[in-house]
C-alpha atoms as a PDB file:
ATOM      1  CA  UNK A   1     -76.824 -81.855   2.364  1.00  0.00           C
ATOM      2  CA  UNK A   2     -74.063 -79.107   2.276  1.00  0.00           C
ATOM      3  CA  UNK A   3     -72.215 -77.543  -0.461  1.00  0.00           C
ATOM      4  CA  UNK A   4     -68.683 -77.006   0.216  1.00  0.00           C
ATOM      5  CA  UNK A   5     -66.436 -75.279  -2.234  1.00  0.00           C
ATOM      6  CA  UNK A   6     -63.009 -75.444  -0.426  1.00  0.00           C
ATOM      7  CA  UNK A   7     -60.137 -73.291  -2.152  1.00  0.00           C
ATOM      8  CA  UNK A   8     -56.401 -72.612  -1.157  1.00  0.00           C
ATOM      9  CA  UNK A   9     -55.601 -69.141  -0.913  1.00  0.00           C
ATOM     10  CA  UNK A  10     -53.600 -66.826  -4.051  1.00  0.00           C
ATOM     11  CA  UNK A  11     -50.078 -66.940  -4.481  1.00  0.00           C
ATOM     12  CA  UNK A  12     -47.776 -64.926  -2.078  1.00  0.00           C
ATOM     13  CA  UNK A  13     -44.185 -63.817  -2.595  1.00  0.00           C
ATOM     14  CA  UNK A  14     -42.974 -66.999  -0.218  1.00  0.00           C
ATOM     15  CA  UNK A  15     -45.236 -69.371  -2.225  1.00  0.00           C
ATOM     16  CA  UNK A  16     -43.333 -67.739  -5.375  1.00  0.00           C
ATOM     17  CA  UNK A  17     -40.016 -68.204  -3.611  1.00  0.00           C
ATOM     18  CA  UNK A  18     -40.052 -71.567  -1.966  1.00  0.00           C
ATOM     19  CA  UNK A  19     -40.312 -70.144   1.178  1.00  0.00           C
ATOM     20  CA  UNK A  20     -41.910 -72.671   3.937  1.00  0.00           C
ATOM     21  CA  UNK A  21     -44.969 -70.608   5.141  1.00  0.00           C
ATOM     22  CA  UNK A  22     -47.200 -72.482   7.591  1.00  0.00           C
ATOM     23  CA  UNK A  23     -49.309 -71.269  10.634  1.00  0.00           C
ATOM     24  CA  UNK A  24     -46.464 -69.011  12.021  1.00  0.00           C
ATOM     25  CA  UNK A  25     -45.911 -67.307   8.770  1.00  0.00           C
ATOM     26  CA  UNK A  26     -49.055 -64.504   8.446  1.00  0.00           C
ATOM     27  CA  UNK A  27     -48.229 -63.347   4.602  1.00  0.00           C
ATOM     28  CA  UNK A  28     -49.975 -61.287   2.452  1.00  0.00           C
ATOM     29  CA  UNK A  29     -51.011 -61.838  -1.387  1.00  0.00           C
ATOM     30  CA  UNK A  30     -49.096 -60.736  -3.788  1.00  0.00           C
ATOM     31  CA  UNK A  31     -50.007 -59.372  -7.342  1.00  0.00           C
ATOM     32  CA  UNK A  32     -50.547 -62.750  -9.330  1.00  0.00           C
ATOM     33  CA  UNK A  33     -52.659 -64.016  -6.161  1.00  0.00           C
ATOM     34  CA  UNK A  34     -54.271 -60.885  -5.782  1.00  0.00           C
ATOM     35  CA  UNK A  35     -55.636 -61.364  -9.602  1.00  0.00           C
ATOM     36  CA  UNK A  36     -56.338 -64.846  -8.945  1.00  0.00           C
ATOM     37  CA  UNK A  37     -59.115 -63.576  -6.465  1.00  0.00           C
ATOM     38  CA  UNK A  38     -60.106 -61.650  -8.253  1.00  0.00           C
ATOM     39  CA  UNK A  39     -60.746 -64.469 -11.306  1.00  0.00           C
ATOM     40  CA  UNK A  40     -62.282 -66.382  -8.650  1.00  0.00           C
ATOM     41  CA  UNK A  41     -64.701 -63.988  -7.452  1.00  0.00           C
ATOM     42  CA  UNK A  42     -65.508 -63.490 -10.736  1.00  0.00           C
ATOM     43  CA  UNK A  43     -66.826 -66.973 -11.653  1.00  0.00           C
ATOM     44  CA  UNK A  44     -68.376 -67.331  -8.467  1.00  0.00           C
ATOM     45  CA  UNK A  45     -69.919 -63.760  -7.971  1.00  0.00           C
ATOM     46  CA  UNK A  46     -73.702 -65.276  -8.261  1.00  0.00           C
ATOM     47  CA  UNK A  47     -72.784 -68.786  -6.691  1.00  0.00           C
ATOM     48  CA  UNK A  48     -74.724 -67.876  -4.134  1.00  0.00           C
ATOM     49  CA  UNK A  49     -72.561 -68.700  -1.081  1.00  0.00           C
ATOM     50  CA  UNK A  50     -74.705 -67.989   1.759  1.00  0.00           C
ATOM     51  CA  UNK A  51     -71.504 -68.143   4.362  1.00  0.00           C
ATOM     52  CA  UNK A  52     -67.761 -68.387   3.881  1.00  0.00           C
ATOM     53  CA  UNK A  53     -65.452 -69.773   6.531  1.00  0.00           C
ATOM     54  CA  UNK A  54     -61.243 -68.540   6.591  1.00  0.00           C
ATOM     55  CA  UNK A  55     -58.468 -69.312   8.791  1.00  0.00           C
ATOM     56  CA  UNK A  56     -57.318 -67.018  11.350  1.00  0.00           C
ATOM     57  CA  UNK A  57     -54.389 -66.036   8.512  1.00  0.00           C
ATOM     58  CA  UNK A  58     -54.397 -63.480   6.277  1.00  0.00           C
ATOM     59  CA  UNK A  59     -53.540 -64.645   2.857  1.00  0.00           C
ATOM     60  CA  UNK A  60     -56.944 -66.656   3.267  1.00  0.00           C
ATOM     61  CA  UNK A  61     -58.662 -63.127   3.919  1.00  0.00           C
ATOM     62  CA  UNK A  62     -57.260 -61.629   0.929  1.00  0.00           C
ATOM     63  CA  UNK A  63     -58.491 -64.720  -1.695  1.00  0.00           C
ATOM     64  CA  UNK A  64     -62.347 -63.932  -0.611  1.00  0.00           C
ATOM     65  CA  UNK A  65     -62.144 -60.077   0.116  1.00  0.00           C
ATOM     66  CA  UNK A  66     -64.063 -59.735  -3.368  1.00  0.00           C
ATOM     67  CA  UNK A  67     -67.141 -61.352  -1.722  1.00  0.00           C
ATOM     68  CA  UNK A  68     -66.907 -59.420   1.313  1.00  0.00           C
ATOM     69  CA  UNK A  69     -68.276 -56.396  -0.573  1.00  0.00           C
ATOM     70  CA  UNK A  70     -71.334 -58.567  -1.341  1.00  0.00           C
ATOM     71  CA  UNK A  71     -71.840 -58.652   2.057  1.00  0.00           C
ATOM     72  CA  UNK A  72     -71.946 -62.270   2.556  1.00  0.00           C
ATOM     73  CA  UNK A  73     -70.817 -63.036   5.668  1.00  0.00           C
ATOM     74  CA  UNK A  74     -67.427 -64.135   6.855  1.00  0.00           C
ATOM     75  CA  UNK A  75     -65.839 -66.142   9.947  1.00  0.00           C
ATOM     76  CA  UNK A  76     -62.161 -66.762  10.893  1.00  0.00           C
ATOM     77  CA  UNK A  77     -61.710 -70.418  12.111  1.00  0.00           C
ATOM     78  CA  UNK A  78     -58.016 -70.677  13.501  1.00  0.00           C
ATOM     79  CA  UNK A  79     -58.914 -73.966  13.310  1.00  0.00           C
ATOM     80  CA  UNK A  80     -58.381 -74.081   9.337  1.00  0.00           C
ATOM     81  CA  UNK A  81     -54.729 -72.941   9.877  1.00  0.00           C
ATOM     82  CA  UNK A  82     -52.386 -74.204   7.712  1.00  0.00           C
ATOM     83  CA  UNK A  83     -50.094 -76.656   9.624  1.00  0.00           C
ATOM     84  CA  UNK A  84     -46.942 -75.255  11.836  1.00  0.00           C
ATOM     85  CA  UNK A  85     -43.669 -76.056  10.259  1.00  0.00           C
ATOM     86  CA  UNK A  86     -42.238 -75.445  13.151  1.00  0.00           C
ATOM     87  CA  UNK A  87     -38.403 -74.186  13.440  1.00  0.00           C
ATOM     88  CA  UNK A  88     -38.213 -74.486   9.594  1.00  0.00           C
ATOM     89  CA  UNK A  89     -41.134 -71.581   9.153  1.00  0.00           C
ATOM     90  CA  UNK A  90     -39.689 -68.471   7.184  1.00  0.00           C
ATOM     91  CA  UNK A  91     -36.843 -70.769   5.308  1.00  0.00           C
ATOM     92  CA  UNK A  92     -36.287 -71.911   1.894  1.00  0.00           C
ATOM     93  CA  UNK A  93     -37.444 -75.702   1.585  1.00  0.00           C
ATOM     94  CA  UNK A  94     -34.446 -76.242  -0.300  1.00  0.00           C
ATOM     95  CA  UNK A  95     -32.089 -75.476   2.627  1.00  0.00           C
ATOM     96  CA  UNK A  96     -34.370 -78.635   5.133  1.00  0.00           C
ATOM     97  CA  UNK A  97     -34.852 -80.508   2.115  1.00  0.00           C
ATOM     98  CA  UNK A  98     -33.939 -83.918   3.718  1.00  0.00           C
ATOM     99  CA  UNK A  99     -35.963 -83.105   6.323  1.00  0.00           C
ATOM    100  CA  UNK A 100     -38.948 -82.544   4.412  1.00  0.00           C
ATOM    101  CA  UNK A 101     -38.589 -85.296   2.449  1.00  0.00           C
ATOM    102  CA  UNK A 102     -38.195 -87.685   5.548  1.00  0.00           C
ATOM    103  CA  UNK A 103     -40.911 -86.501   6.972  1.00  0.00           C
ATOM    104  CA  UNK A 104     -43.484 -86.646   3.543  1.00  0.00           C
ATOM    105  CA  UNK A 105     -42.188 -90.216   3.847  1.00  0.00           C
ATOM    106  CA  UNK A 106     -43.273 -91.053   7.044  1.00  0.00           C
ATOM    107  CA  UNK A 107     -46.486 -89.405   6.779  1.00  0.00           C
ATOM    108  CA  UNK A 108     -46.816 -91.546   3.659  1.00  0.00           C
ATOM    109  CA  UNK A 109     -46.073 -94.786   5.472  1.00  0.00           C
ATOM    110  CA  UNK A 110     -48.737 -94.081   7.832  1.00  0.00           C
ATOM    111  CA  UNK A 111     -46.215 -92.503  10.875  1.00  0.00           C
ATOM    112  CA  UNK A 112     -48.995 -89.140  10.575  1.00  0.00           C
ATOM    113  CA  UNK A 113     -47.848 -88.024  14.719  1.00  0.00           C
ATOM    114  CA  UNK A 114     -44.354 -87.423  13.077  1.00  0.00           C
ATOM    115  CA  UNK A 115     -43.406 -83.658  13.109  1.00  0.00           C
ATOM    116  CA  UNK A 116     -41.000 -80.933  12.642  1.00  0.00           C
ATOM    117  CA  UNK A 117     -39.625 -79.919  15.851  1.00  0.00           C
ATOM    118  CA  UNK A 118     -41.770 -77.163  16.913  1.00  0.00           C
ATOM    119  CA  UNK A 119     -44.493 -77.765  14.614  1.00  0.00           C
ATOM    120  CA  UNK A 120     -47.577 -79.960  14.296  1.00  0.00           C
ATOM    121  CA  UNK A 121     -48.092 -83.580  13.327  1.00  0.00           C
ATOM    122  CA  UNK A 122     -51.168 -84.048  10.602  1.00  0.00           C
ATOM    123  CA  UNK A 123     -53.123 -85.768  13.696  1.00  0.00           C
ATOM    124  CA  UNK A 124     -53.055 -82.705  15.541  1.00  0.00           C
ATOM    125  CA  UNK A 125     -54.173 -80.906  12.147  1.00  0.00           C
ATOM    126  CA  UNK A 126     -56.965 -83.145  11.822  1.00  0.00           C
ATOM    127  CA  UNK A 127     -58.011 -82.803  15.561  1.00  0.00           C
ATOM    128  CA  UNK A 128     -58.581 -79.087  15.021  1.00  0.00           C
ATOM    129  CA  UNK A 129     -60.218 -79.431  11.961  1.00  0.00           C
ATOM    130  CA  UNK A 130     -62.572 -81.940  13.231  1.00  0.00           C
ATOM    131  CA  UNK A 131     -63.482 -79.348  15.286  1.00  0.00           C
ATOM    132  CA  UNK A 132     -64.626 -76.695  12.810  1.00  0.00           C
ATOM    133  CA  UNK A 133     -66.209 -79.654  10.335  1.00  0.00           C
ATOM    134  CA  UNK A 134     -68.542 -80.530  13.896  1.00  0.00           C
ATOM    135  CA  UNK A 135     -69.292 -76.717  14.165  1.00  0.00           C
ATOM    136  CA  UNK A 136     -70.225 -76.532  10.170  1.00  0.00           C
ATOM    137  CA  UNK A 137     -72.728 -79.814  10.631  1.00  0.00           C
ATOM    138  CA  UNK A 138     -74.338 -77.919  13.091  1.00  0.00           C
ATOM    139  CA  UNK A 139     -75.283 -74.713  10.904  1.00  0.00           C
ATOM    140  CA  UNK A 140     -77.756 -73.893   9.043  1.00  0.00           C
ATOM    141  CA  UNK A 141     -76.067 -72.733   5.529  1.00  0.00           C
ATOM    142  CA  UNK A 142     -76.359 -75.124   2.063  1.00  0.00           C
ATOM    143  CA  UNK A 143     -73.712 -73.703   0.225  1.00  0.00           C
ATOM    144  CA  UNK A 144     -70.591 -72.241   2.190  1.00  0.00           C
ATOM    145  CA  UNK A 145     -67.103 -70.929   1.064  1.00  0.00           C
ATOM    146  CA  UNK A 146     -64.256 -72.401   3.021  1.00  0.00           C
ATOM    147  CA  UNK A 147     -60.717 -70.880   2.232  1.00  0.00           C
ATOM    148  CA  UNK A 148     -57.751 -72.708   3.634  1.00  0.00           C
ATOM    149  CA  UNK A 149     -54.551 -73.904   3.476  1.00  0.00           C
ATOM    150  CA  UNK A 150     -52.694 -76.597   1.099  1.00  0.00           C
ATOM    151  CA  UNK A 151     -51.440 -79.014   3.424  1.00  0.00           C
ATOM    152  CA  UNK A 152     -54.419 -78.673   6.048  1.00  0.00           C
ATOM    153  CA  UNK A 153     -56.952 -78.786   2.949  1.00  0.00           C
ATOM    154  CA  UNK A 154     -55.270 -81.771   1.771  1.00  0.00           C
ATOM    155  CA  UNK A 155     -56.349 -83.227   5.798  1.00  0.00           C
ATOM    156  CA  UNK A 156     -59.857 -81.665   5.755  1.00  0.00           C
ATOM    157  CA  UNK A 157     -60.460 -83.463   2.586  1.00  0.00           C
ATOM    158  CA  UNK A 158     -59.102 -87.217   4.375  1.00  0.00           C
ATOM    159  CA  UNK A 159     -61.528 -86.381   7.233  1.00  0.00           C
ATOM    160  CA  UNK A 160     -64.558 -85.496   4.863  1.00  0.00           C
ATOM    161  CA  UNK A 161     -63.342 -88.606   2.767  1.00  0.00           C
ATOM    162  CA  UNK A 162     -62.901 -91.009   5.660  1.00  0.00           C
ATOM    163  CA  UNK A 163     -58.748 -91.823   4.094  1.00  0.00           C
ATOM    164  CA  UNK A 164     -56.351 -92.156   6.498  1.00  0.00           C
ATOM    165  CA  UNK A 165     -53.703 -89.096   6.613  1.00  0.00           C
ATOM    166  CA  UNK A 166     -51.592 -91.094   5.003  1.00  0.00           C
ATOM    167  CA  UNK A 167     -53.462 -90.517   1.904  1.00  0.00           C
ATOM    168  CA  UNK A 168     -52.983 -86.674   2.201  1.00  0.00           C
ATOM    169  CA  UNK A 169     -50.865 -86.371  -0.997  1.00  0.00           C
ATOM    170  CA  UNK A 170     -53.715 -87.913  -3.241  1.00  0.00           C
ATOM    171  CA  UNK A 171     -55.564 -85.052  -3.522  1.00  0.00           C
ATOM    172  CA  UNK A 172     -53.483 -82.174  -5.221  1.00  0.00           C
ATOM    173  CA  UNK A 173     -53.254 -78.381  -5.375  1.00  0.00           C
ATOM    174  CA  UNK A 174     -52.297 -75.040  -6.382  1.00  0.00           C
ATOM    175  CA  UNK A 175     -52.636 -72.048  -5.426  1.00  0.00           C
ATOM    176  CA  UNK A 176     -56.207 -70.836  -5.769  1.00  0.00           C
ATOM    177  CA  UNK A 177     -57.558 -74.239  -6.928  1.00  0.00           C
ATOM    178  CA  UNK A 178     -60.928 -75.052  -6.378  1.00  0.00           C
ATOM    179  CA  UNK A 179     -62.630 -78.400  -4.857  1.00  0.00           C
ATOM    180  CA  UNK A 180     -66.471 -78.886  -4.702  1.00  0.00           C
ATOM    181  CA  UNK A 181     -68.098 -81.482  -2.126  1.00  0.00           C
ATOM    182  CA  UNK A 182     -71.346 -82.685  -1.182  1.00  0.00           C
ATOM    183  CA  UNK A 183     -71.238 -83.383   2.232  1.00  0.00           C
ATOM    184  CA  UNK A 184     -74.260 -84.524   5.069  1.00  0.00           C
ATOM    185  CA  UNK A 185     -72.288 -84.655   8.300  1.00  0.00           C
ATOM    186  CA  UNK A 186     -71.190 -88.209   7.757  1.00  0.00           C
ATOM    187  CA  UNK A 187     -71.093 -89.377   3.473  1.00  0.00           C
ATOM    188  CA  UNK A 188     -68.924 -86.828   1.238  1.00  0.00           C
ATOM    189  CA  UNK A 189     -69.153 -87.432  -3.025  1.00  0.00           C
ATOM    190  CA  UNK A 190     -66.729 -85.149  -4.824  1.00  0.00           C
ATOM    191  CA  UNK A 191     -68.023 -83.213  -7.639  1.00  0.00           C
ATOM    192  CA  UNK A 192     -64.945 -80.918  -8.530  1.00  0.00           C
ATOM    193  CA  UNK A 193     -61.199 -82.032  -7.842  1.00  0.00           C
ATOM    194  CA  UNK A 194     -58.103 -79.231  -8.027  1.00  0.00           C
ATOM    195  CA  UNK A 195     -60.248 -76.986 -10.399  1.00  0.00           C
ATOM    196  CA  UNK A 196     -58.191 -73.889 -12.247  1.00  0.00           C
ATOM    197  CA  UNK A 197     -60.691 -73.766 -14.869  1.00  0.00           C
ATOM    198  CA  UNK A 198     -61.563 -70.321 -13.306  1.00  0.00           C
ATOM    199  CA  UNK A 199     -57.551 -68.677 -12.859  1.00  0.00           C
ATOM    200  CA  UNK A 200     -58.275 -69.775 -17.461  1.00  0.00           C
ATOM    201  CA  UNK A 201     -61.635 -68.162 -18.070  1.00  0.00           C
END
């Protein structure tokens, strides 16, 4: 039985902004998600992760960098990417709004090989990921750090979960939030959901 404490990186200055950041956007931290690291590592200092697991971007780098002075050790998954956006990566939501909306609406109806032009459908998400989750099965490690992504979080969490995609939106987040699962290879049992208690301590 693995633990898996799954977070979404800190705030950057396009999370602050509206700005649609997916796998083609590689943005930094800023100061606010810089602390909330920071407040993170601090709670979870002597959790004893004994790996943690990041996507190939580095925002996700930043949010554990605390822990990488504890030496524990560290692997970039590209595979835990957030999901392309496609031709609307780098724009304000606000300006594809319709877009956006249209497509949360098919995903939510089920229609999860819609996408963006350009970008990725949440199936194609989930085939990537299922690729990492066979790779974790496989290790050794108890209790590993994953960092990720909101959107492909929200699909890692369907696939541990057994939901359909179309589900995605019932498990929330924010920036820095924290989810806890027990997990065997095949059965998953929540024990934390969207935790900030930390980014409050």
């Amino acid at each position: 039985m693995k633990e898996l404490y799954l977070i979404r990186h800190g705030e950057t200055d396009l999370n602050k902004k509206g700005i649609v950041q997916g796998r083609g956007v590689n943005s930094s931290l800023n100061e606010t998600g810089r602390r909330q690291a920071a407040q993170f590592h601090e709670q979870y200092k002597e959790a004893g992760f004994e790996k943690i697991y990041i996507s190939s971007l580095q925002r996700t780098y930043e949010s554990i960098e605390p822990f990488v002075q504890m030496d524990i050790p560290v692997e970039k998954f590209a595979e835990l990417d957030e999901i392309s956006w496609g031709r609307h990566e780098g724009q304000v939501s606000g300006n594809s709004y319709r877009e956006f909306h249209d497509l949360i609406k098919a995903w939510k109806q089920g229609q999860v090989s819609n996408r963006i032009s350009g970008g990725e459908s949440p199936l194609e998400v989930q085939e990537r990921l299922q690729i990492f989750l066979k790779h974790l099965d496989q290790t050794e490690e108890k209790k590993v750090l994953i960092c990720s992504h909101g959107r492909s979080m929200r699909i890692l969490l369907c696939t541990l979960f057994n939901r359909t995609l179309q589900e995605m939106d019932a498990y929330p987040h924010h920036n820095l939030c924290l989810y806890v699962v027990r997990w065997d290879g095949h059965d998953a049992r929540m024990i934390r959901e969207n935790d900030l208690s930390h980014l409050h301590a």
